[in-house]
C-alpha atoms as a PDB file:
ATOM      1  CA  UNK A   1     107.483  72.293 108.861  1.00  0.00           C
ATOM      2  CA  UNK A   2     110.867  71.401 107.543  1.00  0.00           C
ATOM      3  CA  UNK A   3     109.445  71.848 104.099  1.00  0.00           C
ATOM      4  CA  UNK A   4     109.589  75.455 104.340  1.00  0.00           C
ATOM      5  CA  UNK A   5     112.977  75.959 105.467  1.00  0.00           C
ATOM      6  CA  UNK A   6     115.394  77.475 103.388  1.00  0.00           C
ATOM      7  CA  UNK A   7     112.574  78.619 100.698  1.00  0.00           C
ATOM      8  CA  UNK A   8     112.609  82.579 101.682  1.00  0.00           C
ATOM      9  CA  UNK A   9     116.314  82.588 101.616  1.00  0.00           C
ATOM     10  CA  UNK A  10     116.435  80.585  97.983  1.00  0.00           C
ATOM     11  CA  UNK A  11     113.888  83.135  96.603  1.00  0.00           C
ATOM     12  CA  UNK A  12     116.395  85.907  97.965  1.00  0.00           C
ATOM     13  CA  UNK A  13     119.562  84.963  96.746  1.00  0.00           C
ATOM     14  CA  UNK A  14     118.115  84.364  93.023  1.00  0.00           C
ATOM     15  CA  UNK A  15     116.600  87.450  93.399  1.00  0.00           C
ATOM     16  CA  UNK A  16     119.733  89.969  94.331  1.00  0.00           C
ATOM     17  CA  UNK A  17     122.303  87.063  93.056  1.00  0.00           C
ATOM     18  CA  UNK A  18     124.442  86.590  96.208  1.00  0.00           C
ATOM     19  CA  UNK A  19     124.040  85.100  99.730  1.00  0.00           C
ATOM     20  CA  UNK A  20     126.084  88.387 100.869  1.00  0.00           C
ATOM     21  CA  UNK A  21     122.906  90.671  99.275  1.00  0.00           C
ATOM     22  CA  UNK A  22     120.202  88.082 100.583  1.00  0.00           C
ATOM     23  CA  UNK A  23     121.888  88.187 104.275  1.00  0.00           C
ATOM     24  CA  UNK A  24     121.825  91.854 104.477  1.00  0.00           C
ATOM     25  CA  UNK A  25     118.177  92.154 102.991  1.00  0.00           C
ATOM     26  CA  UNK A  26     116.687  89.820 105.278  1.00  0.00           C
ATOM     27  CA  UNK A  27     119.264  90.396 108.557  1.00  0.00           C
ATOM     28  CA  UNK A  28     120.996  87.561 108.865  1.00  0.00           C
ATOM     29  CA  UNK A  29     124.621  86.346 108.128  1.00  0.00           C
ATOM     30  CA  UNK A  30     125.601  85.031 104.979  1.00  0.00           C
ATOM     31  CA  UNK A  31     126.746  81.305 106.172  1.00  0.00           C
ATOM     32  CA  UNK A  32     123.118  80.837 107.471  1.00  0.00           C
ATOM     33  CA  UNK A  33     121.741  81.796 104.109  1.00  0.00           C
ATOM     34  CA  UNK A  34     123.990  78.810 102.615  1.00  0.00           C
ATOM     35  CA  UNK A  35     123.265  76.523 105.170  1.00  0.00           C
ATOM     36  CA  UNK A  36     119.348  76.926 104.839  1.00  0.00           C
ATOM     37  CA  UNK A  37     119.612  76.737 100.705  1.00  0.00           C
ATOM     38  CA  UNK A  38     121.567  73.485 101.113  1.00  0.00           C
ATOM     39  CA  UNK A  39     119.338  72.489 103.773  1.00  0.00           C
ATOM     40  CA  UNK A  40     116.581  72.984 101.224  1.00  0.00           C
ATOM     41  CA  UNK A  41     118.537  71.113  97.867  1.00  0.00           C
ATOM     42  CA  UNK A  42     119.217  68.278 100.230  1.00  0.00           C
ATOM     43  CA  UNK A  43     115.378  67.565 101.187  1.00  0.00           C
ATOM     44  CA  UNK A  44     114.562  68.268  97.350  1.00  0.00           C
ATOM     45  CA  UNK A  45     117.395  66.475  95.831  1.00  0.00           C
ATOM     46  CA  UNK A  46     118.516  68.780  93.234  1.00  0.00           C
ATOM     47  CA  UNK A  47     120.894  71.734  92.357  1.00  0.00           C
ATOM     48  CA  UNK A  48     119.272  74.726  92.594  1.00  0.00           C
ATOM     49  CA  UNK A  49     121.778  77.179  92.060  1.00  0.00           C
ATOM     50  CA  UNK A  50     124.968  77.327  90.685  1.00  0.00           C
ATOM     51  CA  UNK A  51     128.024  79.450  93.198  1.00  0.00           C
ATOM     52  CA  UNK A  52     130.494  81.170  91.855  1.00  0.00           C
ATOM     53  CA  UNK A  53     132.809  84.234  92.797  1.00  0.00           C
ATOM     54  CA  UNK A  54     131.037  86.414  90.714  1.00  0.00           C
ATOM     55  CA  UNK A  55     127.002  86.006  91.021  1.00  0.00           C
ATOM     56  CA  UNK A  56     124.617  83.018  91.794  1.00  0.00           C
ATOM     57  CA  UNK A  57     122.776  81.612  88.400  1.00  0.00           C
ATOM     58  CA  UNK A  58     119.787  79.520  88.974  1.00  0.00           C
ATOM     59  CA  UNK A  59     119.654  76.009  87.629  1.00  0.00           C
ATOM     60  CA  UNK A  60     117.213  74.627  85.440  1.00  0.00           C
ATOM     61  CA  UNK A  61     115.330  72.977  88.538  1.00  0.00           C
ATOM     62  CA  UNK A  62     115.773  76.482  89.937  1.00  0.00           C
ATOM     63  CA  UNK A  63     114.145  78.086  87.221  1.00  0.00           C
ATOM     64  CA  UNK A  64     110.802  76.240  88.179  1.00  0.00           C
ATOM     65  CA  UNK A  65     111.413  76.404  91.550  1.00  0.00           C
ATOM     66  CA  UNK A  66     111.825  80.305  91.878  1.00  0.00           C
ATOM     67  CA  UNK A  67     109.360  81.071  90.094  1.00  0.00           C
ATOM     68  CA  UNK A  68     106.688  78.558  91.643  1.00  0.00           C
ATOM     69  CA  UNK A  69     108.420  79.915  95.598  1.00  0.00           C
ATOM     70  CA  UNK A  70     107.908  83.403  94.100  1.00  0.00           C
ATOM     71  CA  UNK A  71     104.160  83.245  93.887  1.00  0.00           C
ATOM     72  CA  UNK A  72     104.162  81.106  97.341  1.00  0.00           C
ATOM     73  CA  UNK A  73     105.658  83.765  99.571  1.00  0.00           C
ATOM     74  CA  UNK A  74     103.462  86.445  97.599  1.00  0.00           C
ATOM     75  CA  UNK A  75     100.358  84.569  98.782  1.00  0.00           C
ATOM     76  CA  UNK A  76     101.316  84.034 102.303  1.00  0.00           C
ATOM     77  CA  UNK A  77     102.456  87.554 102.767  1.00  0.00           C
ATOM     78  CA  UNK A  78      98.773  88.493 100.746  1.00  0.00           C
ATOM     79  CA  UNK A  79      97.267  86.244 104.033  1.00  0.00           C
ATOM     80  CA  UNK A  80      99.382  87.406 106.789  1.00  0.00           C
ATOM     81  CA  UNK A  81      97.918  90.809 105.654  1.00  0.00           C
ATOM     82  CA  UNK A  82      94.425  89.732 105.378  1.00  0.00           C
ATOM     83  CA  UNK A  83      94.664  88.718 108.981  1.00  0.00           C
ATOM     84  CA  UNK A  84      96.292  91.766 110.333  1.00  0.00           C
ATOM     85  CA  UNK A  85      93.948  93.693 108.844  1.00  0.00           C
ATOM     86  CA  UNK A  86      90.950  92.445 110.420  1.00  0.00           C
ATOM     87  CA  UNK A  87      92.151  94.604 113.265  1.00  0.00           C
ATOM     88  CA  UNK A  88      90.281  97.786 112.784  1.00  0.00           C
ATOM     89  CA  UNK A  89      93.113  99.915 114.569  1.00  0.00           C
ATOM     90  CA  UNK A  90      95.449 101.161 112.120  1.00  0.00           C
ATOM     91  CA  UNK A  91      99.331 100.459 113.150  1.00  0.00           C
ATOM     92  CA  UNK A  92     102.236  99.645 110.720  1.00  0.00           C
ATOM     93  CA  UNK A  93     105.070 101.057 108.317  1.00  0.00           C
ATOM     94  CA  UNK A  94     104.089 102.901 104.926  1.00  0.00           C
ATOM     95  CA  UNK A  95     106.813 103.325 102.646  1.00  0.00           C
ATOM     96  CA  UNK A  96     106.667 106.119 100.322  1.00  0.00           C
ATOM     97  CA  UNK A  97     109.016 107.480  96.974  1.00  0.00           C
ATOM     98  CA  UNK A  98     108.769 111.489  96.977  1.00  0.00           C
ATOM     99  CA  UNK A  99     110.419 113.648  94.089  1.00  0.00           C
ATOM    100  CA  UNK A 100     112.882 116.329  95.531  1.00  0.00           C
ATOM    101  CA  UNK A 101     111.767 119.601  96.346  1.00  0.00           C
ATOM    102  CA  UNK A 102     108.069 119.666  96.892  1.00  0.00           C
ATOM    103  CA  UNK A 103     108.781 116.023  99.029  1.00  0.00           C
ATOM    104  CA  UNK A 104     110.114 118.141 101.528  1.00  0.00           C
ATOM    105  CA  UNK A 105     107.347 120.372 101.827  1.00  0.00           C
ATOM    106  CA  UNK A 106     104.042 120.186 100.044  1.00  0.00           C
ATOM    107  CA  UNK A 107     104.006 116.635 100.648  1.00  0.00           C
ATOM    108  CA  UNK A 108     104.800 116.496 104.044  1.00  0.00           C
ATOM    109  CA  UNK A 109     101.106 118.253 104.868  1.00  0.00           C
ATOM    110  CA  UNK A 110      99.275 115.157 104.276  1.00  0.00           C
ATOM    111  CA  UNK A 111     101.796 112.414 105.595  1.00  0.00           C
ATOM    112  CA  UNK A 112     102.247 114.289 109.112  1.00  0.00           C
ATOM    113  CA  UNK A 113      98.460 115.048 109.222  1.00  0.00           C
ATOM    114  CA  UNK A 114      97.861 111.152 108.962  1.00  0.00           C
ATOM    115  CA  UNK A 115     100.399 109.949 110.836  1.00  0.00           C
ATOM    116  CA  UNK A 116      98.814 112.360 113.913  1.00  0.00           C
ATOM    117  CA  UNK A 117      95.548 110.798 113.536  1.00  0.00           C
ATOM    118  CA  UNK A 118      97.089 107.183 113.167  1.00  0.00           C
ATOM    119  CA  UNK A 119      99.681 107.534 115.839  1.00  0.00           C
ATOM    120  CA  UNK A 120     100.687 103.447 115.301  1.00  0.00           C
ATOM    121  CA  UNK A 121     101.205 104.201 111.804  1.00  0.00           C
ATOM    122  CA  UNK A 122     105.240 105.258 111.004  1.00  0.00           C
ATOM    123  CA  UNK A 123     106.309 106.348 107.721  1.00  0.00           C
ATOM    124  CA  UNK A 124     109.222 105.763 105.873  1.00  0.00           C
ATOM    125  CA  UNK A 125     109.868 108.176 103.075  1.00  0.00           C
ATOM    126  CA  UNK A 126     112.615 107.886 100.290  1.00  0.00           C
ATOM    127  CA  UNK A 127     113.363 111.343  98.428  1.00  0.00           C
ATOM    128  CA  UNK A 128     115.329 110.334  95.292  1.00  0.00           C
ATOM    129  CA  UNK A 129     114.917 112.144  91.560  1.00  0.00           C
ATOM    130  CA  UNK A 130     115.226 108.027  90.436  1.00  0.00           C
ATOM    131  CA  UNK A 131     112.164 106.515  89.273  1.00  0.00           C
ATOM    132  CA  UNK A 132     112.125 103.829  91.662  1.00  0.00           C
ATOM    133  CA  UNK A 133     110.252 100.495  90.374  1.00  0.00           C
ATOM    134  CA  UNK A 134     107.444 100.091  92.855  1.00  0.00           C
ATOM    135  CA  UNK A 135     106.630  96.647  91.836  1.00  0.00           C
ATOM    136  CA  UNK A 136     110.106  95.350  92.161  1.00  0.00           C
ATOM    137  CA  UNK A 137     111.392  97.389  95.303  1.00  0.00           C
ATOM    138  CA  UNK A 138     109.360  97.267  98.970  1.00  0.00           C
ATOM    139  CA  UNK A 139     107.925 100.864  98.615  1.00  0.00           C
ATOM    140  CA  UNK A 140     103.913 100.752  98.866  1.00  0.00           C
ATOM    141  CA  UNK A 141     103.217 103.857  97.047  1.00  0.00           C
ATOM    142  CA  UNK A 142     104.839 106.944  95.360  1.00  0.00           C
ATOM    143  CA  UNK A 143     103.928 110.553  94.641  1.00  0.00           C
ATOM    144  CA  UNK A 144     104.948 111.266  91.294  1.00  0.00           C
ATOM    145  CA  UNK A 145     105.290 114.547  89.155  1.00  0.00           C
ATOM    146  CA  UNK A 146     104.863 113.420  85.177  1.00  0.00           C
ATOM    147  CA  UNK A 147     102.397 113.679  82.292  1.00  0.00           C
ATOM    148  CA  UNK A 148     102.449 109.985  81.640  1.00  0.00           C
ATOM    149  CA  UNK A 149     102.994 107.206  84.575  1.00  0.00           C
ATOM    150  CA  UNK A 150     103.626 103.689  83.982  1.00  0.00           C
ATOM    151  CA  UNK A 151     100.282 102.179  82.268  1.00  0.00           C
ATOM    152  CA  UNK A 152     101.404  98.915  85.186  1.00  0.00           C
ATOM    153  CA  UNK A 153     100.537 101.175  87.788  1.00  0.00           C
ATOM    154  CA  UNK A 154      97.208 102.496  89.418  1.00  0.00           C
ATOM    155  CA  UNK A 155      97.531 106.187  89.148  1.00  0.00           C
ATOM    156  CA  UNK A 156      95.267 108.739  90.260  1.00  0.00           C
ATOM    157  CA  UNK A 157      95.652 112.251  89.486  1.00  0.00           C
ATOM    158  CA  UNK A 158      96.033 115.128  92.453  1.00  0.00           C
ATOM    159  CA  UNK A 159      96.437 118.470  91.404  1.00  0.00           C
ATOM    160  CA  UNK A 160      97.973 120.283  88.272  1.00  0.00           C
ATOM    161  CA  UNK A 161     100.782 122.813  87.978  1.00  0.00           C
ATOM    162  CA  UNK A 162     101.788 125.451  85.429  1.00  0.00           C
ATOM    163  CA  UNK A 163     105.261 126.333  84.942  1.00  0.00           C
ATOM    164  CA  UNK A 164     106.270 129.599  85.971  1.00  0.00           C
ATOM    165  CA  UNK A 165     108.924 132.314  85.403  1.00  0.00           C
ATOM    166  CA  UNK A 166     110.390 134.273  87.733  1.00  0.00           C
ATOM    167  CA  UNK A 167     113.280 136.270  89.485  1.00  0.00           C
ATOM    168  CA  UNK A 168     113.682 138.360  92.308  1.00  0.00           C
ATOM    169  CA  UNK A 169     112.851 141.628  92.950  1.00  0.00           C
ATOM    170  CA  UNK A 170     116.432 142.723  92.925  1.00  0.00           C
ATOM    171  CA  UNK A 171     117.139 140.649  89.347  1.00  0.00           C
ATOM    172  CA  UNK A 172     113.904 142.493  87.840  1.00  0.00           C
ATOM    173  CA  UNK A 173     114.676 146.002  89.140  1.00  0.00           C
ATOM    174  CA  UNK A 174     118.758 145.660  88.088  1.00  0.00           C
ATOM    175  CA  UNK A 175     117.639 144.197  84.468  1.00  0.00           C
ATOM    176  CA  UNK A 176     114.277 145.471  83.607  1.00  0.00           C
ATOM    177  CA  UNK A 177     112.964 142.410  81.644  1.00  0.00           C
ATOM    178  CA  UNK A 178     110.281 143.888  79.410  1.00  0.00           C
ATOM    179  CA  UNK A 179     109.015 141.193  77.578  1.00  0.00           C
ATOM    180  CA  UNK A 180     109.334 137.540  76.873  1.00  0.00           C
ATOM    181  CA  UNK A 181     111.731 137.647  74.258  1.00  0.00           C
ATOM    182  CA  UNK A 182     114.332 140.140  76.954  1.00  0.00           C
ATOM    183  CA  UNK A 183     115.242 136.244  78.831  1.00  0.00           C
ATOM    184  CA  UNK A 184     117.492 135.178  75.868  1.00  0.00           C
ATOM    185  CA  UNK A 185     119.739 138.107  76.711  1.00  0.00           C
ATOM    186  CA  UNK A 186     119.187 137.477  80.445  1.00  0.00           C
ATOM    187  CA  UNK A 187     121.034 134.478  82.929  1.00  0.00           C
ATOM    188  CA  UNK A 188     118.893 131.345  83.263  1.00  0.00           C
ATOM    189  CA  UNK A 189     118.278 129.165  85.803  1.00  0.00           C
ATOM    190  CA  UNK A 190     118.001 125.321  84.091  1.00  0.00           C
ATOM    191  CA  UNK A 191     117.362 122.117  85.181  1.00  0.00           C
ATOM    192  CA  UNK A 192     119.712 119.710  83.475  1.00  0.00           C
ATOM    193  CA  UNK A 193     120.732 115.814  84.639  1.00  0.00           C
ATOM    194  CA  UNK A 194     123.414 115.956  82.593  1.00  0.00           C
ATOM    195  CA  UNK A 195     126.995 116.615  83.558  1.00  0.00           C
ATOM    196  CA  UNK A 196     127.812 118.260  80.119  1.00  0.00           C
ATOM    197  CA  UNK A 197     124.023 119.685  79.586  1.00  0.00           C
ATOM    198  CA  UNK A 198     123.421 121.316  76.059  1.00  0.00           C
ATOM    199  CA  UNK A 199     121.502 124.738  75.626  1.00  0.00           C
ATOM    200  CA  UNK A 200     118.093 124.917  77.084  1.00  0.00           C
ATOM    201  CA  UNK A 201     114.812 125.688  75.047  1.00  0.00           C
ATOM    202  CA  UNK A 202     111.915 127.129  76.974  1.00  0.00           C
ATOM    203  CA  UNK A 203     108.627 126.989  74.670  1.00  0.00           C
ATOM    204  CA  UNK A 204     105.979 128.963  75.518  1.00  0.00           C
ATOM    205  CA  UNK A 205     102.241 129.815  73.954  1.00  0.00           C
ATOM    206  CA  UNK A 206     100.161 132.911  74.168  1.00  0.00           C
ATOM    207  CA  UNK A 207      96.293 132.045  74.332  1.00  0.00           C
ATOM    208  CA  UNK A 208      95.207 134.859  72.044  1.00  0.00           C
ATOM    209  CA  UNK A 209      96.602 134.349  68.771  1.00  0.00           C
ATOM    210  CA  UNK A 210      98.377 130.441  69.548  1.00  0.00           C
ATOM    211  CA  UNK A 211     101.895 132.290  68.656  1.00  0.00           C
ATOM    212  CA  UNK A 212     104.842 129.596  69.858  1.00  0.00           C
ATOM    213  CA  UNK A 213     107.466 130.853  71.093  1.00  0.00           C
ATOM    214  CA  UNK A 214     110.786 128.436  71.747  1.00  0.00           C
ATOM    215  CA  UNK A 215     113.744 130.475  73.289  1.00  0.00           C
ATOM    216  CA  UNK A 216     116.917 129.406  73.945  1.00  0.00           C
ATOM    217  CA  UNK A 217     118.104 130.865  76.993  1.00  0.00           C
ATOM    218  CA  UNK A 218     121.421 131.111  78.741  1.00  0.00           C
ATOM    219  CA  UNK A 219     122.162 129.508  81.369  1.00  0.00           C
ATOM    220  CA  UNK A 220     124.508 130.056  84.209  1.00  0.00           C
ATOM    221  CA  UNK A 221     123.519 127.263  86.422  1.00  0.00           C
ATOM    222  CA  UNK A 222     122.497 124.309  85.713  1.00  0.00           C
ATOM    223  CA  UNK A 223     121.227 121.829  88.233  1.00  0.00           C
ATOM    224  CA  UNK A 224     119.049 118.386  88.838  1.00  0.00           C
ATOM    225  CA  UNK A 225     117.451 119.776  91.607  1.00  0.00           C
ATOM    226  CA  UNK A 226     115.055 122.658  91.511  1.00  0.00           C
ATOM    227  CA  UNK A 227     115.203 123.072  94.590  1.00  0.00           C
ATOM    228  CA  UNK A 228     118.791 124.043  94.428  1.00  0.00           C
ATOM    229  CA  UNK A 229     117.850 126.451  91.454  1.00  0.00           C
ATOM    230  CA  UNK A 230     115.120 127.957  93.493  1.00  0.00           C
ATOM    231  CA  UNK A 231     118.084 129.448  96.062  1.00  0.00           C
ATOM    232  CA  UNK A 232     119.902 130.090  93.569  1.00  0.00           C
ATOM    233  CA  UNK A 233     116.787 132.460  91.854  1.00  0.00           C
ATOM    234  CA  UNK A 234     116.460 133.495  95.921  1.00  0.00           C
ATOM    235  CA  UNK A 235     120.246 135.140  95.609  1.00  0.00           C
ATOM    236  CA  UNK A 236     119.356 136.853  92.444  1.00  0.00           C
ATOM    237  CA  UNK A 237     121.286 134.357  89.780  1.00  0.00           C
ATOM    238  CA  UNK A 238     118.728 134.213  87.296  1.00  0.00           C
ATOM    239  CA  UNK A 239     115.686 133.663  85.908  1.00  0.00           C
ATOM    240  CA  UNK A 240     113.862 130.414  86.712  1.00  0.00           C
ATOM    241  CA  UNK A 241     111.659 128.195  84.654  1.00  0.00           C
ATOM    242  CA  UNK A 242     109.457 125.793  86.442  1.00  0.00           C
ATOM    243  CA  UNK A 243     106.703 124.026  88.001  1.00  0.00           C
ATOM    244  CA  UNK A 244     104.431 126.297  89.809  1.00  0.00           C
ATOM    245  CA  UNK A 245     104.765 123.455  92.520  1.00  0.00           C
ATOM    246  CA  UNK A 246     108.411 124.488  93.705  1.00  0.00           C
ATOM    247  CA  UNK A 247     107.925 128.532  93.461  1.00  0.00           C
ATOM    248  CA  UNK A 248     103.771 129.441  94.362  1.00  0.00           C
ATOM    249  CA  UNK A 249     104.767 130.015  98.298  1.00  0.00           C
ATOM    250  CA  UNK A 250     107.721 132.058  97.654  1.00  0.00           C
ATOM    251  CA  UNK A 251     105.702 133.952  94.543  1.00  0.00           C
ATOM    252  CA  UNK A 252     103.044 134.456  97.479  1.00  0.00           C
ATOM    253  CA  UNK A 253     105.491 136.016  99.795  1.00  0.00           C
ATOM    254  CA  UNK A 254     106.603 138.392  97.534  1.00  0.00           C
ATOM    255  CA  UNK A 255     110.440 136.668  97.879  1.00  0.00           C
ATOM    256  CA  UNK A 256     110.076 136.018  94.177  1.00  0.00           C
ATOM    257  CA  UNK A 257     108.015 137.523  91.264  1.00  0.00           C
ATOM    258  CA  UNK A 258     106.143 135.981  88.298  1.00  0.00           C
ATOM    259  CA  UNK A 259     107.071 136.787  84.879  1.00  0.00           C
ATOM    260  CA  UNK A 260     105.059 137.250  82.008  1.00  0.00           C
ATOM    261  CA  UNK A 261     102.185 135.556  83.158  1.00  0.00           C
ATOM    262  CA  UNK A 262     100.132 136.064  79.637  1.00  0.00           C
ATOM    263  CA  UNK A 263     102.161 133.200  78.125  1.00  0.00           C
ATOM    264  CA  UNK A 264     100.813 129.871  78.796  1.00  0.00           C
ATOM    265  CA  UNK A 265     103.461 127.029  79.691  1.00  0.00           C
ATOM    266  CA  UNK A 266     104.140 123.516  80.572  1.00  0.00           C
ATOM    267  CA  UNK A 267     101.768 121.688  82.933  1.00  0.00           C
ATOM    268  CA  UNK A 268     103.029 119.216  85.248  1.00  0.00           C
ATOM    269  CA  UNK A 269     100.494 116.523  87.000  1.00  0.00           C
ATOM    270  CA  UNK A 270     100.764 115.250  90.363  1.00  0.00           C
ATOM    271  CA  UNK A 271     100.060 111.460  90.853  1.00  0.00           C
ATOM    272  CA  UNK A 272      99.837 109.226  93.745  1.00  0.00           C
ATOM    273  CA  UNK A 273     100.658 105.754  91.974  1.00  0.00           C
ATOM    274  CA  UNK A 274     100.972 102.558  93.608  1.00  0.00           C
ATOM    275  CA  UNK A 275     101.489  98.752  91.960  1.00  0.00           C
ATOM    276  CA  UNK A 276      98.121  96.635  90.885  1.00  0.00           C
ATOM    277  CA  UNK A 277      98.605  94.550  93.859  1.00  0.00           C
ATOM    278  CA  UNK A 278      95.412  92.630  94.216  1.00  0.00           C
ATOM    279  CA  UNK A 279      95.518  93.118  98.363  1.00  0.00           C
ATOM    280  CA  UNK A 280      96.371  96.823  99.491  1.00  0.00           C
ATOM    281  CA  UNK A 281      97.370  96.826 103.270  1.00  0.00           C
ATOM    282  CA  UNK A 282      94.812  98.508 104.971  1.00  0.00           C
ATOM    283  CA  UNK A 283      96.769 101.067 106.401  1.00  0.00           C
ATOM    284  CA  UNK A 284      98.318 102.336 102.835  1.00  0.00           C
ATOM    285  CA  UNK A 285      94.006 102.020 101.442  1.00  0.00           C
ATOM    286  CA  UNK A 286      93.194 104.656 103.997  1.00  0.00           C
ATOM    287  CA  UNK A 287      96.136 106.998 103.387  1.00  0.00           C
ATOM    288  CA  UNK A 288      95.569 106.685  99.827  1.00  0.00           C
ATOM    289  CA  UNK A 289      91.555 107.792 100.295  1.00  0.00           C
ATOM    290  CA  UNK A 290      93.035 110.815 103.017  1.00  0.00           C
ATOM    291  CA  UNK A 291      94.720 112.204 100.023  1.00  0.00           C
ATOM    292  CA  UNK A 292      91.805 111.972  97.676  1.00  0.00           C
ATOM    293  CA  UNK A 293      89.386 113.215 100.149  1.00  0.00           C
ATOM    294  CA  UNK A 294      91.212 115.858 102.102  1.00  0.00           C
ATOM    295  CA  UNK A 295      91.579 118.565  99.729  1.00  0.00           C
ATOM    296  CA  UNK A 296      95.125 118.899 100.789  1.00  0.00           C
ATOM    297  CA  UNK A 297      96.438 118.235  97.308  1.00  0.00           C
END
């Protein structure tokens, strides 16, 4: 078995570049990353990558060799898995990419209702606003909010959102908004990822004659979370512009109140995307059918 020393640790270091990145990914110390890849260009007989101070560059040899490792590990993992899974009892990690603000919350409903009727089954959730790659990084699924995902990945649509505006009910009764066209003159609530964001447009359509409207608003906070705008709309800063996801609780408790709701606005989609991976563990197959099936979203 001597042939396969030193392989998972090549494929690593190409991969991130250093033996310092390929230690910590696969939790071991950087001088036994070295001593496994020479290990391996020894038996082989060839240079497969070139060191340096700065970053690891694969040889020509290496070239052919990473990418012909690559698809080795892929299919051993792809038959570890088919084994494991023969096991009818579902036990394992499933690591998921949320979006902020409805991550925290909406989403939680279905991964906590799983995870109590799959007690072996732990979850490990990353909340970032990122897109994260899902075919390069070690996640095995993602709930995305978008109108278009990534035509690479397997996508199926959960529910829709309008976008909604609203205020509090101190904001309304202190400035009397009295229609649409009143929010111009009015502090805004806007999501921005920019440090030095530029005025925001809201556009807007009423269903009975098609009129478009596109307002630019004021804004007195900007933010790249909604969920910090959504406190800030809660302590009566503004009116706020967005998906029906992050404000239909609060709109339902009365702690905020909808806004002209004859205009029709933005849509959002919720997706639950994962890569075209030609084995799905088991355990992420029947989280994926929960959502579908249970209504929940």
């Amino acid at each position: 078995m001597d042939k396969w020393i030193g392989i998972q640790e090549f494929v690593t270091a190409a991969k991130y570049g250093s033996f310092t990145s390929a230690a910590e990914y696969l939790g071991t110390t950087k001088s036994n990353i070295s001593k496994k890849i020479t290990h391996l260009e020894t038996r082989l007989g060839v240079t497969l990558l070139h060191r340096s101070n700065r970053r690891l560059v694969l040889t020509s040899a290496g070239e052919v060799y990473f990418e012909h490792s690559t698809k080795l590990l892929k299919t051993l993992e792809q038959n570890d898995q088919l084994v494991i899974e023969t096991q009818e009892h579902l036990s394992g990690p499933i690591v998921v990419s949320l979006p902020p603000g409805i991550g925290e919350s909406l989403l939680m409903e279905p991964i906590c209702k799983f995870q109590q009727l799959h007690p072996d089954v732990t979850f490990v959730t990353n909340v970032s606003i990122q897109c994260i790659d899902l075919v390069e990084q070690p996640f095995d699924l993602a709930f995305r909010l978008s109108p278009t995902i990534d035509p690479n990945l397997i996508a199926r649509p959960l529910r829709r959102a309008p976008y909604r505006l609203c205020a509090s009910p101190q904001f309304i009764k202190t400035h009397s908004p009295k229609e649409i066209q009143d929010i111009t003159r009015l502090s805004c609530l806007a999501y921005s990822d920019q440090l030095s964001p530029k005025n925001a447009v809201w556009s807007f359509k009423n269903p009975q004659n098609q009129q478009v409207l596109q307002l630019e608003i004021n804004a007195c906070i900007y933010s790249d979370s909604v969920t910090t705008l959504v406190q800030a709309c809660h302590r009566h800063a503004g009116i706020l512009y967005c998906s029906d996801f992050f404000v239909a609780k609060h709109i339902a408790e009365a702690s905020l109140v909808s806004l002209f709701e004859e205009w029709i606005s933005n849509e959002n989609q919720l997706w639950l995307v994962y890569p075209d991976r030609k084995s799905v563990k088991r355990r992420v197959r029947a989280f994926i059918d929960f959502v579908l099936e249970s209504g929940i979203l």
